[in-house]
Protein backbone atom coordinates (compact mmCIF):
# COMPACT_ATOMS: atom_id res chain seq x y z
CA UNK A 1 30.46 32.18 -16.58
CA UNK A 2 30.06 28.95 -15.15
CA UNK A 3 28.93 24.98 -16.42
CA UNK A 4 30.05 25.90 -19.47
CA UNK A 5 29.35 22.98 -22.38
CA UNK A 6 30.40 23.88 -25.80
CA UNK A 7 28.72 20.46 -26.99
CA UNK A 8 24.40 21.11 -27.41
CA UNK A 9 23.82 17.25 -27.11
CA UNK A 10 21.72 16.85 -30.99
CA UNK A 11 23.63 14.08 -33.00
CA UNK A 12 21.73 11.88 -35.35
CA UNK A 13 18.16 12.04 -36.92
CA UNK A 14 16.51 10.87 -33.90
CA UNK A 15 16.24 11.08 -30.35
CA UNK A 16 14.63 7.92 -28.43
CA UNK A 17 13.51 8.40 -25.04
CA UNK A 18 13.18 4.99 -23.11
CA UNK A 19 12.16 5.47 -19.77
CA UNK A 20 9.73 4.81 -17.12
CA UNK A 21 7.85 2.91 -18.99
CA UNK A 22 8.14 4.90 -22.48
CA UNK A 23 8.93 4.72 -25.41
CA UNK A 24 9.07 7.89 -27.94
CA UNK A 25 11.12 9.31 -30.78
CA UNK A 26 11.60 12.55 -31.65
CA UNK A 27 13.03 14.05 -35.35
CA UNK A 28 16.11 15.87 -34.42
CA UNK A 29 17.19 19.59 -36.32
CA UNK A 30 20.42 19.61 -35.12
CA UNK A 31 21.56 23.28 -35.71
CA UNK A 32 17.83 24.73 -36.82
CA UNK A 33 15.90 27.05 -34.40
CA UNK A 34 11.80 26.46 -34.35
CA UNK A 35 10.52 29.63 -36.17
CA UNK A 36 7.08 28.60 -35.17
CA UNK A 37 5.07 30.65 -32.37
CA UNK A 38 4.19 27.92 -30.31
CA UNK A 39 6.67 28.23 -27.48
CA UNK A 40 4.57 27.61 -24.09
CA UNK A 41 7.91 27.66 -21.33
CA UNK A 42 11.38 28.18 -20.63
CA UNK A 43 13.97 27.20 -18.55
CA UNK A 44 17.52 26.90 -17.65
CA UNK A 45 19.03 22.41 -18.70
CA UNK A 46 22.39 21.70 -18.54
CA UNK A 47 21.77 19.29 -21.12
CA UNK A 48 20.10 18.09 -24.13
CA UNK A 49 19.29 14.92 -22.26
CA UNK A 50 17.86 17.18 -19.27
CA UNK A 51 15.81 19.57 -21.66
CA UNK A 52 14.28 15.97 -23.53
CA UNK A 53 13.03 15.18 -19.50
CA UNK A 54 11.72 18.12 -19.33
CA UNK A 55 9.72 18.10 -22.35
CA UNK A 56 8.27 14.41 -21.43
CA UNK A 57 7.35 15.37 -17.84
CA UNK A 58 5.34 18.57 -18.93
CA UNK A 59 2.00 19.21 -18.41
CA UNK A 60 0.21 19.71 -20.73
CA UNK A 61 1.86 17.36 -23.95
CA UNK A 62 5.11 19.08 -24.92
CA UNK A 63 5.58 18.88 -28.69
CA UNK A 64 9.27 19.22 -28.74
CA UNK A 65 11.89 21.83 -28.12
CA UNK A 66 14.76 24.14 -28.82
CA UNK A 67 17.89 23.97 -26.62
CA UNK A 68 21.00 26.23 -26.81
CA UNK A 69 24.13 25.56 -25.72
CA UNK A 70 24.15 25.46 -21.18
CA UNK A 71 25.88 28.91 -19.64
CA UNK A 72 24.48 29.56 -16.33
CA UNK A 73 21.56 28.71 -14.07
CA UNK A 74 20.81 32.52 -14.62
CA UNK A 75 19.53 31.58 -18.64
CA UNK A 76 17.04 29.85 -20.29
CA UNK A 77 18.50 27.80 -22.62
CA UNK A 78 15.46 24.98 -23.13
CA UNK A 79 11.82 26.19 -24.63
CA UNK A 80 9.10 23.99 -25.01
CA UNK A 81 6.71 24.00 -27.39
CA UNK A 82 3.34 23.31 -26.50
CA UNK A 83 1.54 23.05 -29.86
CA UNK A 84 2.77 20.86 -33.24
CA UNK A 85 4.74 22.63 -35.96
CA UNK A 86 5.44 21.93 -39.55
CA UNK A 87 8.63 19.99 -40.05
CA UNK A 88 10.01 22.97 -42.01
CA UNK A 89 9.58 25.83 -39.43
CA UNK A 90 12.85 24.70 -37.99
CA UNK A 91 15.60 26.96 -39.42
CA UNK A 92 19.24 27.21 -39.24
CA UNK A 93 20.54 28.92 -36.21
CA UNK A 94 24.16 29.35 -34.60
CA UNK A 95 24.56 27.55 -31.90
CA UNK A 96 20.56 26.20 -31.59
CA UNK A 97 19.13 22.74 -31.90
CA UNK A 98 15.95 21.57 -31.85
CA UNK A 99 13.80 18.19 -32.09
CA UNK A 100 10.01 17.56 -32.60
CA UNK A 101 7.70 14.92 -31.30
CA UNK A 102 6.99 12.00 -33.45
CA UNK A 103 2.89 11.13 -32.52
CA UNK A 104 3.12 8.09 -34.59
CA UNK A 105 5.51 6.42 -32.50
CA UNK A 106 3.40 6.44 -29.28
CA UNK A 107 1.50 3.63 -28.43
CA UNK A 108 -2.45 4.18 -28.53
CA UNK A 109 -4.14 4.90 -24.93
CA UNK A 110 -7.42 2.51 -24.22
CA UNK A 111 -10.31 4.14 -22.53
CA UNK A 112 -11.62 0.97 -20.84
CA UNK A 113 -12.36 1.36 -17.15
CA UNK A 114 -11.80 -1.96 -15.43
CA UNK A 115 -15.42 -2.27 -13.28
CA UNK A 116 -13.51 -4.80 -11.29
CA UNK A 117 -10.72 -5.26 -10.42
CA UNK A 118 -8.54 -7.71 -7.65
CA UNK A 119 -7.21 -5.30 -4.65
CA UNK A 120 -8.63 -2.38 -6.06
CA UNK A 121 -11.65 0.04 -5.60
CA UNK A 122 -12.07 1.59 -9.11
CA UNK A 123 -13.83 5.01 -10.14
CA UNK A 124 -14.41 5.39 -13.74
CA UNK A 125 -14.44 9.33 -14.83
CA UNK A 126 -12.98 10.91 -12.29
CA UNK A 127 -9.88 11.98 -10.49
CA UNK A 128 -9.00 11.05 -6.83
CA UNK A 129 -6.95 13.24 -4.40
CA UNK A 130 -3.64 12.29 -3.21
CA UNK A 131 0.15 12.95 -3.53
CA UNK A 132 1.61 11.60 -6.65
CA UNK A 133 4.82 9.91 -5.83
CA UNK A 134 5.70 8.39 -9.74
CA UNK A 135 4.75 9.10 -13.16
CA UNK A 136 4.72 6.69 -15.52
CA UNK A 137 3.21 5.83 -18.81
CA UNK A 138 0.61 2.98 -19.57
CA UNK A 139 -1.74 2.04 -22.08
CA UNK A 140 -4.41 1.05 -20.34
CA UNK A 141 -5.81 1.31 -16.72
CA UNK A 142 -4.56 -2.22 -16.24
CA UNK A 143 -1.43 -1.67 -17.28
CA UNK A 144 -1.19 1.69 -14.60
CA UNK A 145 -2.65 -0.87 -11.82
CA UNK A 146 0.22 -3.31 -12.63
CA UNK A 147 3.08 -0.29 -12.22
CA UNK A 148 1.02 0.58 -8.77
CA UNK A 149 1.34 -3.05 -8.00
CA UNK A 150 5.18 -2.81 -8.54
CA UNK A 151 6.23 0.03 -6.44
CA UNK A 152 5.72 -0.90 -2.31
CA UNK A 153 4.83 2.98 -1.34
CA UNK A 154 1.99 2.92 -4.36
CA UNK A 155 -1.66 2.91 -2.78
CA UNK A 156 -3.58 4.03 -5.83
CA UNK A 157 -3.80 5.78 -8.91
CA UNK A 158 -4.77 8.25 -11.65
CA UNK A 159 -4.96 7.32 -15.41
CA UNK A 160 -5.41 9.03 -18.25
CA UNK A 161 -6.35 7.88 -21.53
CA UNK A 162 -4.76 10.33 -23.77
CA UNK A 163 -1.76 12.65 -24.26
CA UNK A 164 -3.64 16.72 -23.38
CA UNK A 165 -1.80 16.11 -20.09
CA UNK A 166 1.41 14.78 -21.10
CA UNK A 167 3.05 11.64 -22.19
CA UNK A 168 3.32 10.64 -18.49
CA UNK A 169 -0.18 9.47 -17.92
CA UNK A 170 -0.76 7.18 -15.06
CA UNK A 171 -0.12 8.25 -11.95
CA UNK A 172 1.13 6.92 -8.58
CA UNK A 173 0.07 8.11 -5.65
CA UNK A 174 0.79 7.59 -1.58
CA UNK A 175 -0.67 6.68 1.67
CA UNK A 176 -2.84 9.63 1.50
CA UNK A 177 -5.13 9.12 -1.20
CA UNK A 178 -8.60 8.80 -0.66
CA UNK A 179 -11.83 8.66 -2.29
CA UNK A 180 -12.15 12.53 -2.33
CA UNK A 181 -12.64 13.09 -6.13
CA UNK A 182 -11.35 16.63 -7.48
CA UNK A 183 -13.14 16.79 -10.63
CA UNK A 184 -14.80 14.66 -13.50
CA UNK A 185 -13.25 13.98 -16.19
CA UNK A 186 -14.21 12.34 -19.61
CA UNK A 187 -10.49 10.82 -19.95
CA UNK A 188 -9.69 9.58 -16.47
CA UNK A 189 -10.16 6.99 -14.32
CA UNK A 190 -8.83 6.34 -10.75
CA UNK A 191 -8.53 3.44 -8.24
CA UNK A 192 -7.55 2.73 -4.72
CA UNK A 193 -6.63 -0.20 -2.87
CA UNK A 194 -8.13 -2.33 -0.81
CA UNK A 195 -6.49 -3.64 2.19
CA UNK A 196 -7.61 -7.02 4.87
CA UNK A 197 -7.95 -6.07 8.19
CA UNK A 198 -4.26 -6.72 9.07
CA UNK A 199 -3.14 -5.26 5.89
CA UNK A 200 -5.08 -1.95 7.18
CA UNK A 201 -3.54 -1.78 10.83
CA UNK A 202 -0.08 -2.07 8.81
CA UNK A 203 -0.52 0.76 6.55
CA UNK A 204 -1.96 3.16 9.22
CA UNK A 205 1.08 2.88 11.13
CA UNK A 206 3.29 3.55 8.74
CA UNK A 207 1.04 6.17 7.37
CA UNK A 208 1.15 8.11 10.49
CA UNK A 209 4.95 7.81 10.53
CA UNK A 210 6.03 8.72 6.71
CA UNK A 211 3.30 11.36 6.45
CA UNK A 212 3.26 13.63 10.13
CA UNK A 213 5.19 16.65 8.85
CA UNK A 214 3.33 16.01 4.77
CA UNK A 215 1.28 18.67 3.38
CA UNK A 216 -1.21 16.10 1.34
CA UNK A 217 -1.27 17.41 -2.59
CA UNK A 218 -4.50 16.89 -5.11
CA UNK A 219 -4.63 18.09 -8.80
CA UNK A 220 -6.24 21.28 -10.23
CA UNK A 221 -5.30 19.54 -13.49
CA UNK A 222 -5.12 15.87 -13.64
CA UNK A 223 -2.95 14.67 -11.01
CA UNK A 224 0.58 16.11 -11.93
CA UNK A 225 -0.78 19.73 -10.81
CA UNK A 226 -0.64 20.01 -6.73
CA UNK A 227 -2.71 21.67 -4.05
CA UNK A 228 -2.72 21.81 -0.30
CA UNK A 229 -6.54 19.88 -0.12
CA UNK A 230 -5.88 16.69 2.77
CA UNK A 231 -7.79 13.75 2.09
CA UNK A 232 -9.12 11.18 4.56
CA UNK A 233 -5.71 8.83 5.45
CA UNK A 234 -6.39 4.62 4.11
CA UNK A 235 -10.53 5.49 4.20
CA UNK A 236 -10.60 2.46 1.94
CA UNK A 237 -10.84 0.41 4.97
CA UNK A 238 -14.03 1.97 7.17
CA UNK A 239 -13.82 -0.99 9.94
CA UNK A 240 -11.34 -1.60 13.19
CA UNK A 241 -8.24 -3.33 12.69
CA UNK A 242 -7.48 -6.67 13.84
CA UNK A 243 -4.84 -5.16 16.03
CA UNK A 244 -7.06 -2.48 17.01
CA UNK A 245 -10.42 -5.40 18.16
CA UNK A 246 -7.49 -7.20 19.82
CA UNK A 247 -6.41 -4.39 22.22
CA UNK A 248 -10.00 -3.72 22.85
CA UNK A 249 -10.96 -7.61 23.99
CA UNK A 250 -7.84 -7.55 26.40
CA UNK A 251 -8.56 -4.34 27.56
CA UNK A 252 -12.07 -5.74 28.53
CA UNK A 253 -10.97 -8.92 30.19
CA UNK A 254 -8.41 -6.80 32.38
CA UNK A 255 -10.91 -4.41 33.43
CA UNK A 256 -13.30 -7.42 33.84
CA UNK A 257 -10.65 -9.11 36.85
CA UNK A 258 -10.13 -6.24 38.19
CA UNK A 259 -13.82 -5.67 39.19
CA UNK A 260 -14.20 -9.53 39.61
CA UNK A 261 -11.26 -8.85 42.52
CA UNK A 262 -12.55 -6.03 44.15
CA UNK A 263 -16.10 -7.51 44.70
CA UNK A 264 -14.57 -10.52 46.16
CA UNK A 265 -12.54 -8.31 48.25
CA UNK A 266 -14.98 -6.11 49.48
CA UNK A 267 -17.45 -9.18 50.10
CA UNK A 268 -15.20 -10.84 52.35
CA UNK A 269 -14.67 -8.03 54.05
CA UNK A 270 -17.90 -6.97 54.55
CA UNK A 271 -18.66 -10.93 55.54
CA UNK A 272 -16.12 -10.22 58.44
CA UNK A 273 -17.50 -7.07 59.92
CA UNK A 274 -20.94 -9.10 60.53
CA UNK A 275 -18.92 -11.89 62.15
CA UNK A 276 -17.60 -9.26 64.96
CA UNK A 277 -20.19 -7.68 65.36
CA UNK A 278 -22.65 -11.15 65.97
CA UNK A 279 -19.64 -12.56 67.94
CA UNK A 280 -19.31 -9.49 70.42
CA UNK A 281 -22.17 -9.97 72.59
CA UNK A 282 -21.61 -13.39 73.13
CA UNK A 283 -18.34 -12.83 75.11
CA UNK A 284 -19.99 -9.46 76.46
CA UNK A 285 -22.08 -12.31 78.22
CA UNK A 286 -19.61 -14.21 80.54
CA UNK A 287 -17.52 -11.48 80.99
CA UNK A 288 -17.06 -10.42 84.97
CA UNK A 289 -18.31 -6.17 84.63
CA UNK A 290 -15.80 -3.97 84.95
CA UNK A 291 -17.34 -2.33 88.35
CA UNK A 292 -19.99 -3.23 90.99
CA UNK A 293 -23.26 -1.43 90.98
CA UNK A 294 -23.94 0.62 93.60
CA UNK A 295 -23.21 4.29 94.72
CA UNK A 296 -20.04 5.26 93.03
CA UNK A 297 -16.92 6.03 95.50
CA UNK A 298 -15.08 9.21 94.75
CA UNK A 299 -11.72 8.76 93.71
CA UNK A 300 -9.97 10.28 96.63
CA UNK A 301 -10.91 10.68 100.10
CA UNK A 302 -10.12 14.61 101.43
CA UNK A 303 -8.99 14.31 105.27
CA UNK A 304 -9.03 17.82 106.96
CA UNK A 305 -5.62 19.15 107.66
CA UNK A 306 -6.55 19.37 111.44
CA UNK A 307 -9.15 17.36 113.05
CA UNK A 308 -11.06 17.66 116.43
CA UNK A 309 -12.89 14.92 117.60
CA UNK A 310 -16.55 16.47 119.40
CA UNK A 311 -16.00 16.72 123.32
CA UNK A 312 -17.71 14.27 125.34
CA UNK A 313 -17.47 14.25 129.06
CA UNK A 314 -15.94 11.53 130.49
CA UNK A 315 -17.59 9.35 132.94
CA UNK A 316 -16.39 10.05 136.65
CA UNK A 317 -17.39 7.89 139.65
CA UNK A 318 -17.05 10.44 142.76
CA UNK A 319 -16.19 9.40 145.75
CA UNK A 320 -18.06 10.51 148.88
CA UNK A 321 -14.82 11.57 150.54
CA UNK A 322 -14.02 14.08 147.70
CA UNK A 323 -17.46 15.02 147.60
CA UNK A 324 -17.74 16.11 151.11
CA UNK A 325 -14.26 17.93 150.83
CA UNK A 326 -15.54 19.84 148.01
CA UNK A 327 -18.79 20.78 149.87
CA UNK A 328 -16.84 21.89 152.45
């Protein structure tokens, strides 16, 4: 056996639970075991103090409880009840405690849906999705919008105004909650904020950061319940950024030079082809021409490897003396 605690936590008449933002008593039977059939769920506590959570974070209301002394993770040794019982159905039992809600000492819930209120966007009557990051108890929608206003990672909530869903019964919830509504209800009323234009770009970047690898959460029940449905991330804003309008403009003006430049480039260019092409002829005009006209010389005279000049008989002034010789 292991975490063994011989001590089962129930001293006293009472038990007071004073947390976030709670305050209840519950009638302690130290040593009695609820005879009563109205257990609704078990599980293993190490302590008293952890089996009390328990009972105040249950959905639905938890009515009280009997704990046994802690053995192993392996027992149950905490069962809820989820229904009142008489204050004799406790009865003695070794080793078994057990303590029982006290209804009078809760504070009474008002059912008054703020129609306006400063930084928010409320919806009387229904329930918004979103993951629930905090649950708290208020008394009034108000009071649930002042806890959202407390906690930095808060971006809207849930509240209930009554106990069928447990003492816990306004509801913070993160980045991701939208105006998606999961259900109506008669007891419930939700609100999200509403952000400036700079306060917007802020929370989407940090929005996509904190929630890339988060599977968004909504409520089959009120709120506390989860389910994979995403909502639309910060749709209480619908309009650009500030940021966002700001990268735009300078986007616009760069792309705006850029084309100014390139006009003016190709202009001038263009501007100097003409001025070449005007200016050419003109010196075309007094220039000497390349070559003479007339009958075009070859390149290369061919002279005959042997050459005989035509025979022509020379002139020859005869003599008579050689004449009459040769007649002779």
């Amino acid at each position: 056996m292991t975490d063994q605690i011989i001590s089962i936590g129930c001293t006293g008449n009472t038990t007071v639970y004073e947390k976030n933002n709670l305050n209840a008593t519950f009638k302690n039977f130290c040593g009695d075991d609820i005879q009563a059939a109205v257990d609704m769920s078990n599980s293993p506590q190490a302590t008293w103090d952890d089996c009390l959570d328990a009972c105040i974070e249950s959905n639905p209301l938890c009515y009280g409880f009997d704990y046994g002394p802690f053995i192993d993770w392996t027992s149950s040794n905490c069962w809820l009840m989820g229904k009142t019982f008489p204050d004799d159905s406790p009865q003695p039992a070794e080793g078994i405690s057990s303590c029982k809600l006290d209804t009078n000492s809760l504070p009474g819930l008002s059912d008054a849906c703020p129609t306006e209120r400063s930084s928010y966007s409320v919806l009387c009557g229904v329930d918004i999705a979103g993951n629930v990051i905090l649950n708290l108890a208020a008394a009034s929608m108000n009071e649930c919008l002042d806890q959202c206003d407390k906690n930095t990672s808060c971006h809207g909530v849930a509240y209930e105004s009554g106990y069928d869903h447990g003492l816990l019964n306004c509801y913070l919830k993160d980045s991701n909650v939208g105006t998606t509504t999961t259900r109506d209800y008669a007891t419930i009323s939700a609100a999200t904020k509403v952000y400036s234009s700079t306060q917007s770009s802020t929370q989407s970047t940090s929005s996509a950061e904190s929630t890339s690898t988060a599977v968004t959460n909504t409520s089959a029940q009120p709120t506390s319940t989860n389910t994979s449905t995403a909502p639309a991330s910060d749709s209480s804003d619908g309009g650009l950024s500030t940021g966002a309008k700001a990268g735009i403009g300078a986007g616009v003006g760069v792309a705006a030079l850029v084309a100014i430049l390139a006009a003016g480039f190709f202009i001038l260019r263009r501007r100097k082809k003409q001025k070449v092409r005007v200016t050419q002829p003109a010196m075309q005009e007094h220039r000497a021409p390349a070559e003479l006209p007339g009958p075009r010389l070859p390149t290369e005279l061919h002279t005959p490897t042997s050459y005989k000049a035509p025979y022509s008989k020379p002139d020859i002034e005869l003599d008579a003396s050689s004449s009459s010789d040769k007649r002779e």
